[in-house]
C-alpha atoms as a PDB file:
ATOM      1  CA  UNK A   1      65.867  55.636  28.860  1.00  0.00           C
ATOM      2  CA  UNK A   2      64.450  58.990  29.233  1.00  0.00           C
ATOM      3  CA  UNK A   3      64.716  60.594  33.155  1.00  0.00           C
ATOM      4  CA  UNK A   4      62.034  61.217  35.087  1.00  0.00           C
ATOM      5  CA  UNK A   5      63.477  65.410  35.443  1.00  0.00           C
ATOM      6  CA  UNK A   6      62.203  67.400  33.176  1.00  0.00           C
ATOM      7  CA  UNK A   7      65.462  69.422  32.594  1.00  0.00           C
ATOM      8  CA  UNK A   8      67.267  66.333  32.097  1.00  0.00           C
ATOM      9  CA  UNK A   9      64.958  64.760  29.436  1.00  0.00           C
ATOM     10  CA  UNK A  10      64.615  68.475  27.837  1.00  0.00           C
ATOM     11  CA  UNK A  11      68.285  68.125  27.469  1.00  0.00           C
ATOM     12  CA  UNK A  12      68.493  65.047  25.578  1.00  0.00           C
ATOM     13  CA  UNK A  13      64.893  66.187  23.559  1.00  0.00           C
ATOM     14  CA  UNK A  14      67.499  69.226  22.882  1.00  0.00           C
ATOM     15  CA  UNK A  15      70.412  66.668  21.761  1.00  0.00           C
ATOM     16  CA  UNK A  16      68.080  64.840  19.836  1.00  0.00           C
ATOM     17  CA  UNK A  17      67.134  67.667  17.582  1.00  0.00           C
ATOM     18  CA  UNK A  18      70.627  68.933  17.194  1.00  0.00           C
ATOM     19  CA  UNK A  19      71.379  65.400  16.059  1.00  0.00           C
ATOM     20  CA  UNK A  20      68.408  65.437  13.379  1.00  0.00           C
ATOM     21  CA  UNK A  21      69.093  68.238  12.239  1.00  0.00           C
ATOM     22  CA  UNK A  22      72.650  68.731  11.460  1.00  0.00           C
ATOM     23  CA  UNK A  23      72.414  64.792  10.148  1.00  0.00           C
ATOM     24  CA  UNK A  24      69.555  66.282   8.214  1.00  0.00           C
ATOM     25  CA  UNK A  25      71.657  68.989   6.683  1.00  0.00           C
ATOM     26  CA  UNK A  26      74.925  67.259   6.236  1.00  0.00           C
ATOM     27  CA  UNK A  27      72.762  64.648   4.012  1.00  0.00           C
ATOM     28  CA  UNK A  28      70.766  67.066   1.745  1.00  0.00           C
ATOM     29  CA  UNK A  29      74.105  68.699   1.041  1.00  0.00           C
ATOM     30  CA  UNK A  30      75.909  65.631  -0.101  1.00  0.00           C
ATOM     31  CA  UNK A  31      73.517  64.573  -1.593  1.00  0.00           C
ATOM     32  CA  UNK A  32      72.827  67.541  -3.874  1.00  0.00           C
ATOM     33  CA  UNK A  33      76.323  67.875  -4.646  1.00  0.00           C
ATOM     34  CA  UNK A  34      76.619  63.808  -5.376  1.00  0.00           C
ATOM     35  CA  UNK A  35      73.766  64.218  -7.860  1.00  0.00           C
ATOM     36  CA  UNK A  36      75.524  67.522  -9.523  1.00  0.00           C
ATOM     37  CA  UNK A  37      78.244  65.763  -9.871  1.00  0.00           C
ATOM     38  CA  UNK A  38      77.011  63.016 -11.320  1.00  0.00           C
ATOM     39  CA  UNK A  39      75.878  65.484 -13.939  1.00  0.00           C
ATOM     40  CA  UNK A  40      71.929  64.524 -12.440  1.00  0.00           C
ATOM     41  CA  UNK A  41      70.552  67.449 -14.811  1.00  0.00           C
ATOM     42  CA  UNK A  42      69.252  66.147 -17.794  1.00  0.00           C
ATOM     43  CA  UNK A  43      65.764  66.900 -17.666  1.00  0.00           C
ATOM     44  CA  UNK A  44      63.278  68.470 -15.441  1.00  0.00           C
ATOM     45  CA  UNK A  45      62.663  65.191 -13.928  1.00  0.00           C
ATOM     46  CA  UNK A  46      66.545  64.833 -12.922  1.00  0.00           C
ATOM     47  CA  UNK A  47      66.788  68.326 -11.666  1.00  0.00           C
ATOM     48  CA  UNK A  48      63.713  67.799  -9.445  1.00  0.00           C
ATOM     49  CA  UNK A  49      65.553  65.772  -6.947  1.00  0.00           C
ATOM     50  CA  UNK A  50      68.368  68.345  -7.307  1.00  0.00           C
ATOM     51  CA  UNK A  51      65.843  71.513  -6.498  1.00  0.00           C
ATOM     52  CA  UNK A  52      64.343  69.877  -3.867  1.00  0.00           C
ATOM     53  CA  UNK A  53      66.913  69.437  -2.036  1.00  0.00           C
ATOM     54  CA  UNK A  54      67.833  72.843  -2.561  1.00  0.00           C
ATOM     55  CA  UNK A  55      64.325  74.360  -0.962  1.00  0.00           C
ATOM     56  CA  UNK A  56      64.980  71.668   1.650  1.00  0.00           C
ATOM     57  CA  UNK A  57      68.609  73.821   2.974  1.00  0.00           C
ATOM     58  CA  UNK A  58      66.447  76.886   2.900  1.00  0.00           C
ATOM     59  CA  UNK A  59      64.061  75.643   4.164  1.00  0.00           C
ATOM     60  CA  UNK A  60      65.584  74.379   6.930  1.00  0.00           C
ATOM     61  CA  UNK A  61      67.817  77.991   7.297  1.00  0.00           C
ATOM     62  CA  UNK A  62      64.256  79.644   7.585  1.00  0.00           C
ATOM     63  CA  UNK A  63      63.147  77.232  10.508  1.00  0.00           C
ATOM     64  CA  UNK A  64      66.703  77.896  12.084  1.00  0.00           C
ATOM     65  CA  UNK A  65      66.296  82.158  11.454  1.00  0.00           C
ATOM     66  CA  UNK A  66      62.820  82.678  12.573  1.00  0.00           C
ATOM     67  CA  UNK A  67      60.955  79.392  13.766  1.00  0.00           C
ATOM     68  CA  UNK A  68      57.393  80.419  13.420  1.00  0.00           C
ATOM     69  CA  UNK A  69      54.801  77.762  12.283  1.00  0.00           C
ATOM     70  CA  UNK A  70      54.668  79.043   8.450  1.00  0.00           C
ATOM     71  CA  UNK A  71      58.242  78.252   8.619  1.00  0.00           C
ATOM     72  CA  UNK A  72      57.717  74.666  10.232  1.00  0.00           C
ATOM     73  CA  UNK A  73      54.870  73.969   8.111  1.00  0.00           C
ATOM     74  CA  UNK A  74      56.971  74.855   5.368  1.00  0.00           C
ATOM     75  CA  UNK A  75      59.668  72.446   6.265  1.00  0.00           C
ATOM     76  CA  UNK A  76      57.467  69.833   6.625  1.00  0.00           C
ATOM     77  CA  UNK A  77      56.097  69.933   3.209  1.00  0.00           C
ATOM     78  CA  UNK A  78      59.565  70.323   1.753  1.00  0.00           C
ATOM     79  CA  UNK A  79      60.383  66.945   3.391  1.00  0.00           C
ATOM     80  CA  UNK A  80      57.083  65.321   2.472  1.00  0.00           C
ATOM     81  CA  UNK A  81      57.962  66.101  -1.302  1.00  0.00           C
ATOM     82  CA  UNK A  82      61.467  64.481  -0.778  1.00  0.00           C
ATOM     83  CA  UNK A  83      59.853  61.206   0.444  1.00  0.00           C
ATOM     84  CA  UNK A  84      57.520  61.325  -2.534  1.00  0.00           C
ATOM     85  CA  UNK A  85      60.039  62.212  -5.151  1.00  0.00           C
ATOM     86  CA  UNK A  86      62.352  59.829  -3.418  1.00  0.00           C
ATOM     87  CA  UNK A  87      59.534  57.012  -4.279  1.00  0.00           C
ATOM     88  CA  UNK A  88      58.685  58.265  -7.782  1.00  0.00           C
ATOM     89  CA  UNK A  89      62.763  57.642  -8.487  1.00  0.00           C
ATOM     90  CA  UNK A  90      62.927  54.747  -7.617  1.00  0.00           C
ATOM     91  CA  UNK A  91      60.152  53.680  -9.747  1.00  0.00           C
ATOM     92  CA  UNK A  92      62.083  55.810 -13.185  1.00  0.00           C
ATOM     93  CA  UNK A  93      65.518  53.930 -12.090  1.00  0.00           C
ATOM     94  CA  UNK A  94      63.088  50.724 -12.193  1.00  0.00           C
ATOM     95  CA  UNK A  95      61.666  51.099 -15.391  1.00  0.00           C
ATOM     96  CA  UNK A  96      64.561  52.711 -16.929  1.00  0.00           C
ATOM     97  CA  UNK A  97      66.270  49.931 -16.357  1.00  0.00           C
ATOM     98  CA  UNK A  98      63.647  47.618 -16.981  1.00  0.00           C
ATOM     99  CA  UNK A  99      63.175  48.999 -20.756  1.00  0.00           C
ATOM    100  CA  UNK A 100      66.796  48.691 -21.741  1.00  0.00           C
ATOM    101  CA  UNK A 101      67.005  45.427 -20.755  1.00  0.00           C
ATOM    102  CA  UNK A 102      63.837  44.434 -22.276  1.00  0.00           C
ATOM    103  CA  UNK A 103      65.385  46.438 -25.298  1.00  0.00           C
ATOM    104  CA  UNK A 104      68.406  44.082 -25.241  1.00  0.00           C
ATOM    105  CA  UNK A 105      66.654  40.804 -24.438  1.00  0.00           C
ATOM    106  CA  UNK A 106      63.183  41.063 -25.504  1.00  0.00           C
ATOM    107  CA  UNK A 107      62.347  37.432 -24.431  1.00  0.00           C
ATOM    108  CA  UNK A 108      63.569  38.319 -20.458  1.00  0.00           C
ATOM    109  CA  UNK A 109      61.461  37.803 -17.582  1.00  0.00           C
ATOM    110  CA  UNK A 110      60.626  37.305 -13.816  1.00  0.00           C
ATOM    111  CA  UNK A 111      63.005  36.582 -11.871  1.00  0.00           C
ATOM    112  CA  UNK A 112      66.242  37.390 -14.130  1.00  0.00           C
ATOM    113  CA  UNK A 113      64.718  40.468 -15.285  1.00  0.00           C
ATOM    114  CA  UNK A 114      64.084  41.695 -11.572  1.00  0.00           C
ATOM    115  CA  UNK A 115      67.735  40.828 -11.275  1.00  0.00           C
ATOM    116  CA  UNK A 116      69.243  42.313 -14.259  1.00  0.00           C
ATOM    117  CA  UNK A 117      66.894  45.284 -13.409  1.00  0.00           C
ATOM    118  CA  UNK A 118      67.676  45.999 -10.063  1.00  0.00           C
ATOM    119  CA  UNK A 119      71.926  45.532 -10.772  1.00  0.00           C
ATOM    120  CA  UNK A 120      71.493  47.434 -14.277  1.00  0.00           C
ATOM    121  CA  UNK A 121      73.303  51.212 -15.058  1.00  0.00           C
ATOM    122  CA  UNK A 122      71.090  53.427 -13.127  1.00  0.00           C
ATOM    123  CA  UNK A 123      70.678  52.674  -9.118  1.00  0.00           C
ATOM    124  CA  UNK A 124      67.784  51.703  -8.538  1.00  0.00           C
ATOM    125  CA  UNK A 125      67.600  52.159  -5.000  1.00  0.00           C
ATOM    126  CA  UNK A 126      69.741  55.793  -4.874  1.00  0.00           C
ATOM    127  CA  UNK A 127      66.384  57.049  -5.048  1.00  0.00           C
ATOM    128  CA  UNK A 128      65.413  56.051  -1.434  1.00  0.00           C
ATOM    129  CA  UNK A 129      68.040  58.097   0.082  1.00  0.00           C
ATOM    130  CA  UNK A 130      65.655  61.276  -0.778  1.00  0.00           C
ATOM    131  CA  UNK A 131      62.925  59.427   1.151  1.00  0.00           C
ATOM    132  CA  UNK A 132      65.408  58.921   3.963  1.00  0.00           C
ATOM    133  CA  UNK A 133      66.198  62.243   4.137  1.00  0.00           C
ATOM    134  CA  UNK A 134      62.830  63.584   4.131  1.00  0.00           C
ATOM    135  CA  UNK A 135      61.688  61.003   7.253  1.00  0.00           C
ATOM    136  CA  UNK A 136      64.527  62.370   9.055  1.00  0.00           C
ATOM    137  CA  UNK A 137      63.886  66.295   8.396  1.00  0.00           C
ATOM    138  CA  UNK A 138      60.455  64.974   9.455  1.00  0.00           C
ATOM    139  CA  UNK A 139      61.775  63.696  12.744  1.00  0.00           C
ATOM    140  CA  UNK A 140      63.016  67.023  13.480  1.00  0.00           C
ATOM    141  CA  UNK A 141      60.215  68.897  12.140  1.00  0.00           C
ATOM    142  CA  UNK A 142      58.330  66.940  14.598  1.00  0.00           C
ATOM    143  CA  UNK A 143      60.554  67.327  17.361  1.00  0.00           C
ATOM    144  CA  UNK A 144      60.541  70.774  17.007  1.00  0.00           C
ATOM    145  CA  UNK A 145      57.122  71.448  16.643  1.00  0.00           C
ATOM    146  CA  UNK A 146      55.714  72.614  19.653  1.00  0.00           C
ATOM    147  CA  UNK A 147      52.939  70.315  19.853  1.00  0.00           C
ATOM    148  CA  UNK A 148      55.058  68.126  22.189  1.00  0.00           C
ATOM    149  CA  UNK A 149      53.691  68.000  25.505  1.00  0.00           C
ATOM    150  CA  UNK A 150      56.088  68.279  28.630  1.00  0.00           C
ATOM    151  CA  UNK A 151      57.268  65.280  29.541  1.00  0.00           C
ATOM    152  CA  UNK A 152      55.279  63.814  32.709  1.00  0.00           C
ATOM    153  CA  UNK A 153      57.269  61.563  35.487  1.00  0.00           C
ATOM    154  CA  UNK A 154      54.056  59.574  35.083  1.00  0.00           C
ATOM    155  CA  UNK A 155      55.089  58.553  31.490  1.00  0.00           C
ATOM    156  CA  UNK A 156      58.452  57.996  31.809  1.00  0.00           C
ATOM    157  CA  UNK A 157      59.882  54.023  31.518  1.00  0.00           C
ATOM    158  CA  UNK A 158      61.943  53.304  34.585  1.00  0.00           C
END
C-alpha cells in the first residue's frame, strides 16, 4: 500500500526504480554473456539478440549520465526492440525445431510434433527472456519518465 505522504510514497516510487533498474541491468548482462557463451553468433540473426542487448547497457548508461527525454525516448525504443526480437525468437527456435523434426519424421504431427518441438535442441522459450527484459526496462522507463503526476492523498488506497 502506497502512503498517503508524498515524501513517503516518493521514497518507495524512488525504491521502485532502483529495483527496475539494477534488475534491468543485472539481466541484460547475463544474458548477453549467456548467449556469447553459448557461442549465439552464427549469423546476423543470432547476433541481433546479442547487439541489442548491448545498445540496451548503453542505453541505459545514457539515461543514468544525462536523463534528458532523447535519452528516455531512446531507452524506450531499445526495450521495445527487445520485446519484439524476443517474440521473433521464439518463433526461429519454433520452426527450427519444427523443420528438423519434420526432417527426421516426415509423417509427425499435432500434438507430438508440438511436443517434440517445444522439448527439441534449441529452447524454444529462451527467447522470451528478451521480451522480459524489455517489459521491465519499460517499467522503469516509465517510472522514470516524468509524465507521472504527484501522487494525490485523494488517490491513494487506504
Amino acid at each position: 500500500m502506497i502512503s498517503a505522504d508524498p515524501q513517503v510514497a516518493s521514497a518507495h516510487v524512488h525504491r521502485l526504480r532502483q529495483l527496475l533498474l539494477w534488475a534491468s541491468i543485472a539481466g541484460i548482462s547475463g544474458t548477453a554473456v549467456e548467449l556469447l557463451l553459448l557461442g549465439h553468433t552464427e549469423g546476423w540473426q543470432q547476433l541481433l539478440p546479442v547487439a541489442l542487448l548491448g545498445l540496451a547497457l548503453a542505453a541505459f548508461a545514457w539515461h543514468l549520465l544525462r536523463p534528458t527525454p532523447a535519452a528516455a525516448a531512446a531507452l524506450q525504443t531499445v526495450m521495445w526492440l527487445c520485446v519484439i526480437s524476443g517474440g521473433v525468437g521464439v518463433g526461429l527456435h519454433y520452426q527450427g525445431n519444427a523443420a528438423f523434426e519434420l526432417e527426421m519424421y516426415p509423417e509427425m504431427a499435432g500434438l507430438e510434433l508440438f511436443r517434440e518441438t517445444m522439448t527439441g535442441a534449441t529452447p524454444v522459450l529462451a527467447p522470451g527472456t528478451m521480451v522480459l527484459l524489455g517489459l521491465v526496462g519499460l517499467a522503469y522507463a516509465f517510472v522514470s519518465t516524468r509524465l507521472i503526476r504527484p501522487f494525490h492523498a485523494s488517490e491513494v488506497e487506504k
